[in-house]
C-alpha atoms as a PDB file:
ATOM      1  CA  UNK A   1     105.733  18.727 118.291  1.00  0.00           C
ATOM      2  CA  UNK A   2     109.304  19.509 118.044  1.00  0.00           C
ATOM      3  CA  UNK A   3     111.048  17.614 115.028  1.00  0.00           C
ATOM      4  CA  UNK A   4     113.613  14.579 115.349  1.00  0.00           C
ATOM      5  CA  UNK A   5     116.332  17.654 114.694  1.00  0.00           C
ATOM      6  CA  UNK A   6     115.245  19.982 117.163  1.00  0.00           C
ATOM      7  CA  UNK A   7     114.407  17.818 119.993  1.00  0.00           C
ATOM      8  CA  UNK A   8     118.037  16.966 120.340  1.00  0.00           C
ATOM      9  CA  UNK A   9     119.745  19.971 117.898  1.00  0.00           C
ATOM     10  CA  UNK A  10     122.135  17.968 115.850  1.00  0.00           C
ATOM     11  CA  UNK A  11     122.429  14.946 118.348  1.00  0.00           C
ATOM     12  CA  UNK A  12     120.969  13.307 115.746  1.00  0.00           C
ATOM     13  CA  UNK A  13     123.785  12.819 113.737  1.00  0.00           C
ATOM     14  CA  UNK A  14     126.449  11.115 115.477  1.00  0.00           C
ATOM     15  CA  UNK A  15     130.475  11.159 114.450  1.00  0.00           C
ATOM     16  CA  UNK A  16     130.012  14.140 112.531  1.00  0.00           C
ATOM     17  CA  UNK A  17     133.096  15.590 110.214  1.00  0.00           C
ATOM     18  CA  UNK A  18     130.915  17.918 108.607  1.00  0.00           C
ATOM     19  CA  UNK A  19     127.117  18.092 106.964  1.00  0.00           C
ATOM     20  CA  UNK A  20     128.575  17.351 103.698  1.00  0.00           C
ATOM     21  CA  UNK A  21     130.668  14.567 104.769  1.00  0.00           C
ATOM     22  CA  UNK A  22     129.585  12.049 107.182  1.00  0.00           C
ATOM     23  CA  UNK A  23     125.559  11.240 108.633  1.00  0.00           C
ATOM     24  CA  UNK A  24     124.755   8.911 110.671  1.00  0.00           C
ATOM     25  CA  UNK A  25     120.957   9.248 111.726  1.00  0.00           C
ATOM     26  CA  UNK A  26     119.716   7.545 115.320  1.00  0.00           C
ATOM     27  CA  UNK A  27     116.905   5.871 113.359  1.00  0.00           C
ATOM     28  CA  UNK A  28     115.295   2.888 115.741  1.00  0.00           C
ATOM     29  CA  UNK A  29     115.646  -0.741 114.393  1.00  0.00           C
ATOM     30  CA  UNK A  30     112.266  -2.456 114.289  1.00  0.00           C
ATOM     31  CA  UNK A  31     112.433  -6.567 112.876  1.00  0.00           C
ATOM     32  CA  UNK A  32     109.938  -7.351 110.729  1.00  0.00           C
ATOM     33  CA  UNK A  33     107.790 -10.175 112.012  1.00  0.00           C
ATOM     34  CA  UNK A  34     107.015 -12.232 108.672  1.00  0.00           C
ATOM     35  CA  UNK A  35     108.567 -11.976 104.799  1.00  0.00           C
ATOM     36  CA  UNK A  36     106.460 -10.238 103.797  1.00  0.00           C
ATOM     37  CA  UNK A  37     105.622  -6.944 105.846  1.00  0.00           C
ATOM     38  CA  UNK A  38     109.670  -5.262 105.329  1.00  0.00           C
ATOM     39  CA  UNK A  39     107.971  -2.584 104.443  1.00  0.00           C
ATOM     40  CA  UNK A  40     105.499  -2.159 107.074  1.00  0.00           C
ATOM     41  CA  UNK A  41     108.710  -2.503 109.356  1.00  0.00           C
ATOM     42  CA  UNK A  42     110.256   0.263 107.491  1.00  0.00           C
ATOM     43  CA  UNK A  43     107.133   2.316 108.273  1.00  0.00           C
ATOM     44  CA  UNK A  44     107.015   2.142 111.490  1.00  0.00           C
ATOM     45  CA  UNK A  45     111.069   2.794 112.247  1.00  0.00           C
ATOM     46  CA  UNK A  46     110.651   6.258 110.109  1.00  0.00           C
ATOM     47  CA  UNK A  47     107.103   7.198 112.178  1.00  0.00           C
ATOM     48  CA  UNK A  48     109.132   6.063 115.833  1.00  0.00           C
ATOM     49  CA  UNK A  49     111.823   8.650 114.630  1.00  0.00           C
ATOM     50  CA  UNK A  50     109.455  11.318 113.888  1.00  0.00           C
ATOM     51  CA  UNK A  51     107.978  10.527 117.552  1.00  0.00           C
ATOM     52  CA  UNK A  52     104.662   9.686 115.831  1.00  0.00           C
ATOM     53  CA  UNK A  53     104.532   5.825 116.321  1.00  0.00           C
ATOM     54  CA  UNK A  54     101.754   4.415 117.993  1.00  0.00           C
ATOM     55  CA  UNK A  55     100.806   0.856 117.583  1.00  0.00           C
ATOM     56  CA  UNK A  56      97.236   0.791 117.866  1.00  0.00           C
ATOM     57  CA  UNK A  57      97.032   4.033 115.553  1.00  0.00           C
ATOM     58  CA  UNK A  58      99.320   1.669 112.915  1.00  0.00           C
ATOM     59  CA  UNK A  59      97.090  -1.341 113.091  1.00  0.00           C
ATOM     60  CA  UNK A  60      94.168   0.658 112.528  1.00  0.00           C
ATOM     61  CA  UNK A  61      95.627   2.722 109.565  1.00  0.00           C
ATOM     62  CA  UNK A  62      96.803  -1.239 108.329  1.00  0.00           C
ATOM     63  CA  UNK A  63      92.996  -2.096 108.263  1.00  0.00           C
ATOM     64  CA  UNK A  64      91.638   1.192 106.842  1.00  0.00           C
ATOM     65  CA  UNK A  65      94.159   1.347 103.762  1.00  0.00           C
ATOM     66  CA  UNK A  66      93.707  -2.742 103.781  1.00  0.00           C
ATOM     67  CA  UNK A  67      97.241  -3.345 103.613  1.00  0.00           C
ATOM     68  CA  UNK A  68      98.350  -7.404 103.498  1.00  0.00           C
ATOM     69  CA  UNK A  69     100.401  -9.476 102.191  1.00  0.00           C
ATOM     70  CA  UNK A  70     101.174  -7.758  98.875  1.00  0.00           C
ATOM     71  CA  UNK A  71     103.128  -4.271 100.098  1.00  0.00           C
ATOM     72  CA  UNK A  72     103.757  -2.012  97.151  1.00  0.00           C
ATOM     73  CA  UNK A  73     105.570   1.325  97.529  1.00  0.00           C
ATOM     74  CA  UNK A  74     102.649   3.123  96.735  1.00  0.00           C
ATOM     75  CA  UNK A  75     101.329   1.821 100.187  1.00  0.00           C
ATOM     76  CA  UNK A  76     103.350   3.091 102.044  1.00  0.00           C
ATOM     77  CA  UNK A  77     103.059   6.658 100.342  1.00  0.00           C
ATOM     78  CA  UNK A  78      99.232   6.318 101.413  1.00  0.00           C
ATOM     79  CA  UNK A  79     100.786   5.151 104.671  1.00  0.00           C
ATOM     80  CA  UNK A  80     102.536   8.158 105.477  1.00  0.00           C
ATOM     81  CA  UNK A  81      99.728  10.086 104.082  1.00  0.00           C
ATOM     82  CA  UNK A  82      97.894   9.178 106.758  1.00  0.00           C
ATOM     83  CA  UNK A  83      99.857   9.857 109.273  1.00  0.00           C
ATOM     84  CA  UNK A  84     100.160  13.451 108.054  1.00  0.00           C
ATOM     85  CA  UNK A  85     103.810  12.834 107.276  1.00  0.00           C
ATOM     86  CA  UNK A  86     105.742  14.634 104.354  1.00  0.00           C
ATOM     87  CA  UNK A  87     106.778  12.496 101.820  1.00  0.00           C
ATOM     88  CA  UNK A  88     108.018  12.306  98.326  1.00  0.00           C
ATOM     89  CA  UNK A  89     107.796   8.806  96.607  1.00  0.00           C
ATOM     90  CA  UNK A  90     110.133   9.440  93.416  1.00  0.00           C
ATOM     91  CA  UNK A  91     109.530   6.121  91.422  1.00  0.00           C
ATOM     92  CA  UNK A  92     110.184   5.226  87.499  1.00  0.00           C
ATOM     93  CA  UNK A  93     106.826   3.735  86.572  1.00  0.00           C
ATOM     94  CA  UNK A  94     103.851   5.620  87.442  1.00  0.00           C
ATOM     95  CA  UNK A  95     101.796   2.041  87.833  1.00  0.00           C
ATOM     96  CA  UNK A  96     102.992  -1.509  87.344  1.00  0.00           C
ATOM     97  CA  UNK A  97     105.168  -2.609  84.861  1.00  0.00           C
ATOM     98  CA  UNK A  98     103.745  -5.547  82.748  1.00  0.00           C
ATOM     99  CA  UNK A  99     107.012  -7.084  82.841  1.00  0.00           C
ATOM    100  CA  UNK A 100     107.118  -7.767  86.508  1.00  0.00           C
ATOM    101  CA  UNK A 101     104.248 -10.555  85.663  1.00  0.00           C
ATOM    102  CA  UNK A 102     106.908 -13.213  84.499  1.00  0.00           C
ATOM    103  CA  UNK A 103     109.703 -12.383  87.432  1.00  0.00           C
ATOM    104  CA  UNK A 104     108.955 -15.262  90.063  1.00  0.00           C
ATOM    105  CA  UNK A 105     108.504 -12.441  93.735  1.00  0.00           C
ATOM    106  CA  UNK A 106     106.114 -10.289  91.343  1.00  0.00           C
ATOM    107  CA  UNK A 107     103.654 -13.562  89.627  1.00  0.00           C
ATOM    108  CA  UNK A 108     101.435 -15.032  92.443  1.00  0.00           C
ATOM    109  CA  UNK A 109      99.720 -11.491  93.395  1.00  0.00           C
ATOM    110  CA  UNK A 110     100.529  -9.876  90.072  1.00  0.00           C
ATOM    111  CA  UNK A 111      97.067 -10.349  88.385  1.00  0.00           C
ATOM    112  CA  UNK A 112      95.336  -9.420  91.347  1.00  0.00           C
ATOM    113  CA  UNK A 113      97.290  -6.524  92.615  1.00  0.00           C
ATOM    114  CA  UNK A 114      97.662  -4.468  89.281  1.00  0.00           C
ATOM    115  CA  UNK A 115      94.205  -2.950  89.227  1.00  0.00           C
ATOM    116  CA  UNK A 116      94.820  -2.322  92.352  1.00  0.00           C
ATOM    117  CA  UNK A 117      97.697  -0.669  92.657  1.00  0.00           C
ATOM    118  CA  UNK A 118      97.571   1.256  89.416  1.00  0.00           C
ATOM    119  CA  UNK A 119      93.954   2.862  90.498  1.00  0.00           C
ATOM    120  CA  UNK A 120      96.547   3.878  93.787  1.00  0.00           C
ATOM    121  CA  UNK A 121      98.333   5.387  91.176  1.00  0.00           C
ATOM    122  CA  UNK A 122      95.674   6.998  89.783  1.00  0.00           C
ATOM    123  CA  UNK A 123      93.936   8.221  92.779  1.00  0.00           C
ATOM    124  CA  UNK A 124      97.175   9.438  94.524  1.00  0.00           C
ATOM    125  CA  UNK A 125      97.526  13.565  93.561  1.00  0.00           C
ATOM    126  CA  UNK A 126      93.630  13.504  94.853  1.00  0.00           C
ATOM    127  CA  UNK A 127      94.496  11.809  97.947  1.00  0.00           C
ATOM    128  CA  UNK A 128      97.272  14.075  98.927  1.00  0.00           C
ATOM    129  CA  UNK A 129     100.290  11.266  98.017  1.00  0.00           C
ATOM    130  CA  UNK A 130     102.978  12.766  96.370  1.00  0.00           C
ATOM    131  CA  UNK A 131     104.293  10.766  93.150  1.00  0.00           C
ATOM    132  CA  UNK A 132     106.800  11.974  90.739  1.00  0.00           C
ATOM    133  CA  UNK A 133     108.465  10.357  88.132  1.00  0.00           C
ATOM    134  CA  UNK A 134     111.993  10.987  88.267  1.00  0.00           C
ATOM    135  CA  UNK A 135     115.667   9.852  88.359  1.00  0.00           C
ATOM    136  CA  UNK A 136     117.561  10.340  92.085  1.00  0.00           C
ATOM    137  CA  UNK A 137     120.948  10.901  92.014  1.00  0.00           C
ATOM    138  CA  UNK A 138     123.298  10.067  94.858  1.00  0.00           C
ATOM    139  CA  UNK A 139     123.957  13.619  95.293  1.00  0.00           C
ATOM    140  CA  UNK A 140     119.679  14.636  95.865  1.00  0.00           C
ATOM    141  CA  UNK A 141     120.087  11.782  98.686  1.00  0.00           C
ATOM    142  CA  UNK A 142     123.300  12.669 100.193  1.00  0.00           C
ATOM    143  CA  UNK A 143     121.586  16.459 100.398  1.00  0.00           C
ATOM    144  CA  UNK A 144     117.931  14.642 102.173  1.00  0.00           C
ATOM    145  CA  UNK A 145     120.248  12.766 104.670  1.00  0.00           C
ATOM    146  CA  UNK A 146     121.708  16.038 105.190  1.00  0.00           C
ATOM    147  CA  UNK A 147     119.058  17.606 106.535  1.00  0.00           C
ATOM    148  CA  UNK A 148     118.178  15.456 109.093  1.00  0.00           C
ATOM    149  CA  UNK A 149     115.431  13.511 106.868  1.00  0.00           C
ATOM    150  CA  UNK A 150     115.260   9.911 105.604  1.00  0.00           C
ATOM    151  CA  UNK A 151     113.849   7.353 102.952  1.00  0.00           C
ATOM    152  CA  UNK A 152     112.567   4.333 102.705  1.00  0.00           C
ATOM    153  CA  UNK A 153     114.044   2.575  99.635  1.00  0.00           C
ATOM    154  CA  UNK A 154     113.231  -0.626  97.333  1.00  0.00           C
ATOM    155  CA  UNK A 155     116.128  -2.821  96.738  1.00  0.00           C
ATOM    156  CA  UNK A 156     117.331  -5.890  95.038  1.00  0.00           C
ATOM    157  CA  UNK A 157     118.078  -8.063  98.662  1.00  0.00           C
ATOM    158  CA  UNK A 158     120.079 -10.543  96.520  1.00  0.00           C
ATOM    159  CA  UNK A 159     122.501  -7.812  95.428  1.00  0.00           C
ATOM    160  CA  UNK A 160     122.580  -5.553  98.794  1.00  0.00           C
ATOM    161  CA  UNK A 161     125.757  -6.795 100.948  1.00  0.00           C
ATOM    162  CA  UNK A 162     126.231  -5.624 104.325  1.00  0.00           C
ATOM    163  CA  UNK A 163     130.226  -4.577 105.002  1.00  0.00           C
ATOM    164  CA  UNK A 164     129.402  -4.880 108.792  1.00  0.00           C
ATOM    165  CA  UNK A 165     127.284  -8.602 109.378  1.00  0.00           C
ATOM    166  CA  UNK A 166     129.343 -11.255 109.989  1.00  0.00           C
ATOM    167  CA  UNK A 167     128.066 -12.842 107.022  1.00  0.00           C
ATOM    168  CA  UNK A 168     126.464 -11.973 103.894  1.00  0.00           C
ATOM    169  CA  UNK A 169     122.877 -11.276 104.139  1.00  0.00           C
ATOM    170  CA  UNK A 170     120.719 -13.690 101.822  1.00  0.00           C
ATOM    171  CA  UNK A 171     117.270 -13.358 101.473  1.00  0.00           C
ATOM    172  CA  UNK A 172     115.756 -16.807 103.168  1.00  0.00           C
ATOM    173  CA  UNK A 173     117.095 -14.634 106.181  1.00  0.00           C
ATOM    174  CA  UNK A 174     114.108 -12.390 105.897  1.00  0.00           C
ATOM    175  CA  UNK A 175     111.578 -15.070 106.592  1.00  0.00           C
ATOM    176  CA  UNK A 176     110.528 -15.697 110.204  1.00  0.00           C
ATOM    177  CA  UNK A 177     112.767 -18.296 112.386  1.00  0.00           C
ATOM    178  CA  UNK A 178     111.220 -21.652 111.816  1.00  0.00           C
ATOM    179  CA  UNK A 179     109.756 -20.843 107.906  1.00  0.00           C
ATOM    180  CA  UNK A 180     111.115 -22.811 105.017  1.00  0.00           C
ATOM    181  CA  UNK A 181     112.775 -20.772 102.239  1.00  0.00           C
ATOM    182  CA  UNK A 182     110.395 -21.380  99.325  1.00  0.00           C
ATOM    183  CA  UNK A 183     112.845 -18.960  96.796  1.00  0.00           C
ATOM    184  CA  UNK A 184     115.126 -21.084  95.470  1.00  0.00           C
ATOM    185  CA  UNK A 185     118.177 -18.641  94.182  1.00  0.00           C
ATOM    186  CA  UNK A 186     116.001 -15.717  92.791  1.00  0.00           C
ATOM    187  CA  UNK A 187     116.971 -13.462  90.403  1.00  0.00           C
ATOM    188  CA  UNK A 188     115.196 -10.282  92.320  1.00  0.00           C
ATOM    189  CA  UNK A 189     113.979 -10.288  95.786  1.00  0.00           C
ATOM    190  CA  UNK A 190     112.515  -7.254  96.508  1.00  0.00           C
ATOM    191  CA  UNK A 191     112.834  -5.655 100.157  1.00  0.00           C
ATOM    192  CA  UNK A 192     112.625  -2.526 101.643  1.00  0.00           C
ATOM    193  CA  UNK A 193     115.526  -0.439 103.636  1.00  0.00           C
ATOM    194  CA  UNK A 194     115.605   2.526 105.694  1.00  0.00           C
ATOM    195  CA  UNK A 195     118.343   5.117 104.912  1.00  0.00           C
ATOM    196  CA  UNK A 196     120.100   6.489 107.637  1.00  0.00           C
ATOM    197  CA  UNK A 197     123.520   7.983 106.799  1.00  0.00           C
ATOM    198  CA  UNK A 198     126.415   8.210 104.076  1.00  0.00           C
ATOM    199  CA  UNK A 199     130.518   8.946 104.570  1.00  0.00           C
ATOM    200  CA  UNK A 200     131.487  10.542 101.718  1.00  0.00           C
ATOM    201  CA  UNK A 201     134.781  10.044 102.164  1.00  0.00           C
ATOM    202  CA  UNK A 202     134.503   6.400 102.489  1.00  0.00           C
ATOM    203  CA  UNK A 203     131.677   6.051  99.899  1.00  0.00           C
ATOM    204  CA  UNK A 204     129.469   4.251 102.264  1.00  0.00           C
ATOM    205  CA  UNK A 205     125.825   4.427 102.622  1.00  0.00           C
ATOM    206  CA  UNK A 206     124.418   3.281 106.232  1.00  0.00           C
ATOM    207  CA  UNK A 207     120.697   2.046 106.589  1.00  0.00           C
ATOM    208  CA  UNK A 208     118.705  -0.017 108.663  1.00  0.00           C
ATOM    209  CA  UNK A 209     117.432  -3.646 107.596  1.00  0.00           C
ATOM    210  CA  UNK A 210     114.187  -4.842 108.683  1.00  0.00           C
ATOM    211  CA  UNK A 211     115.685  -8.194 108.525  1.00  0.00           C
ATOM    212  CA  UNK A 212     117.389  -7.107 112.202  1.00  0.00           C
ATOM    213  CA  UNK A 213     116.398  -5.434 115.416  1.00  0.00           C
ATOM    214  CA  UNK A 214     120.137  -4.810 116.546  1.00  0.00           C
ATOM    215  CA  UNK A 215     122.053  -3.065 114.252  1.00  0.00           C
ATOM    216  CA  UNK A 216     122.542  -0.233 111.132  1.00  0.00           C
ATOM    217  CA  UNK A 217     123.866  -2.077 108.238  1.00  0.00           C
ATOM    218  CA  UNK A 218     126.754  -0.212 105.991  1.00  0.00           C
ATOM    219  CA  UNK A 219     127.313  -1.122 102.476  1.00  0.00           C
ATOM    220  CA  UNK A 220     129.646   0.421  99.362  1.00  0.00           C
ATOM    221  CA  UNK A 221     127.295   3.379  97.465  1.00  0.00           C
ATOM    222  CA  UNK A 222     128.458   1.482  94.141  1.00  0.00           C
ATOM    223  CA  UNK A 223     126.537  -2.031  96.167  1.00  0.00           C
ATOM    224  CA  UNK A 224     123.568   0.499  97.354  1.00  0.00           C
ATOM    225  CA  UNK A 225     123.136   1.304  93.518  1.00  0.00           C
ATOM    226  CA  UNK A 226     123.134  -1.702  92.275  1.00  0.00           C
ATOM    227  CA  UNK A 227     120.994  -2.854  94.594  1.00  0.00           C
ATOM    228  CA  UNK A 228     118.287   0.254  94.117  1.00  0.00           C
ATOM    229  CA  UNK A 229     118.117   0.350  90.833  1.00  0.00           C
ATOM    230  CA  UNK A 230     118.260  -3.487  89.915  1.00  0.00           C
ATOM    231  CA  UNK A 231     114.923  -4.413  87.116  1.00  0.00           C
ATOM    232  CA  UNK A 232     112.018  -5.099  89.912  1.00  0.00           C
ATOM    233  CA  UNK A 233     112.534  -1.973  91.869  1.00  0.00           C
ATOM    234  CA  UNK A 234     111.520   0.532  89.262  1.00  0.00           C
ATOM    235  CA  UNK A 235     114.180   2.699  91.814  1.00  0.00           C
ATOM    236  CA  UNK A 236     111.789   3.483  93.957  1.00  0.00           C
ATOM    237  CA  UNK A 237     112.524   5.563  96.952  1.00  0.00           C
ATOM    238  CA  UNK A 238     109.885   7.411  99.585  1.00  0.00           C
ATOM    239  CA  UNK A 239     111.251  10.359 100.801  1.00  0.00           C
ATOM    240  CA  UNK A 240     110.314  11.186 104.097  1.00  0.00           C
ATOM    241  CA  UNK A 241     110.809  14.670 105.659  1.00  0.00           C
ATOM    242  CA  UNK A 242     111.097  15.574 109.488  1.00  0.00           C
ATOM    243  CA  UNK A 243     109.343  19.121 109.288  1.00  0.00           C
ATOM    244  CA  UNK A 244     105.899  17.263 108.421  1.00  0.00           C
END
């Protein structure tokens, strides 16, 4: 199976200057379908540009690694995993970090998902899921984009801004039409993103939101940071790799 890359040589990266200056990947928009599954979302727009989506092979990979309500990064690691993708989830806890338990998105699952998710943790090298603990720099994702790869990332919805939406983004917009925002002005709402593309020049970083099915989103790389490494992220990012 010929890469995202080599199926259509660098048609993959539209309005190109040069490598090292301006990406834009053709990654597909998928919506999420309730607030809580961003991240499945996410998932499945990085496996449909890989040319490895299919829906029935999801769902059953959904049951088997008994993903629900409570989508941790982790997951999605052992997600990929699964699918025989090549991925990289750089993260700065290697487990769950007590302090989540008194931030309102982390407390109603928190005592019953951090067994869980630290034995993921625990269990990953074993399972083939690659974890490291590490600081990313701009630069390491500027150089993934680069090459034709992309990431899923963790942010801070509260903080991310879109330069391109007609309005500001807020995070009652991630719940289903018809669902009552239960947040109430949160400090820390935690969503996933996939990246897509960055202009140097112009200090942009260009991703796709879950939250849509229309559109790649384009925000400031000083708003993308902020927004990354906000306290409830831990700055996670999955890096996913096209050669897999």
């Amino acid at each position: 199976m010929k890469s995202p890359m080599e199926a259509a040589g660098r048609g993959q990266i539209a309005g190109m200057k040069s490598p090292d200056d301006h990406i834009q990947l053709k990654v597909p928009a998928i919506q999420q379908s309730y607030h809580w599954d961003c991240g499945l979302a996410c998932s499945r727009m990085v496996l449909q540009y890989l040319d490895r989506l299919n829906e029935e092979a999801f769902q059953n990979a959904m049951r088997e690694l008994r993903l629900t309500k409570s989508i941790w990064t982790i997951d999605l690691a052992y997600l990929m995993r699964h699918f025989g993708v090549k991925h990289r989830f750089c993260t700065q806890t290697l487990g769950v970090d007590k302090g989540y338990k008194n931030q309102s998105f982390y407390r109603r699952h928190f005592d019953t998902e951090e067994n869980r998710v630290n034995q993921l943790f625990a269990r990953a090298a074993a399972c083939g899921v690659v974890v490291e603990k590490r600081t990313v720099k701009i630069e390491d994702l500027q150089e993934h984009l680069s090459q034709g790869h992309v990431a899923i990332v963790l942010v801070n919805a509260v903080l991310l801004l879109c330069e391109l939406c007609s309005s500001p983004v807020k995070y009652c917009c991630f719940l289903p039409i018809g669902q009552k925002c239960f947040c109430r002005n949160p400090d820390y709402q935690g969503h996933f993103i996939v990246l897509c593309g960055f202009n140097r020049g112009g200090g942009s970083v260009f991703y796709n939101n879950p939250a849509f099915a229309d559109r790649m989103c384009r925000t400031s790389m000083n708003n993308f940071e902020e927004a990354w490494r906000s306290y409830g992220t831990d700055e996670d990012i999955l890096f996913i790799y096209v050669d897999s």
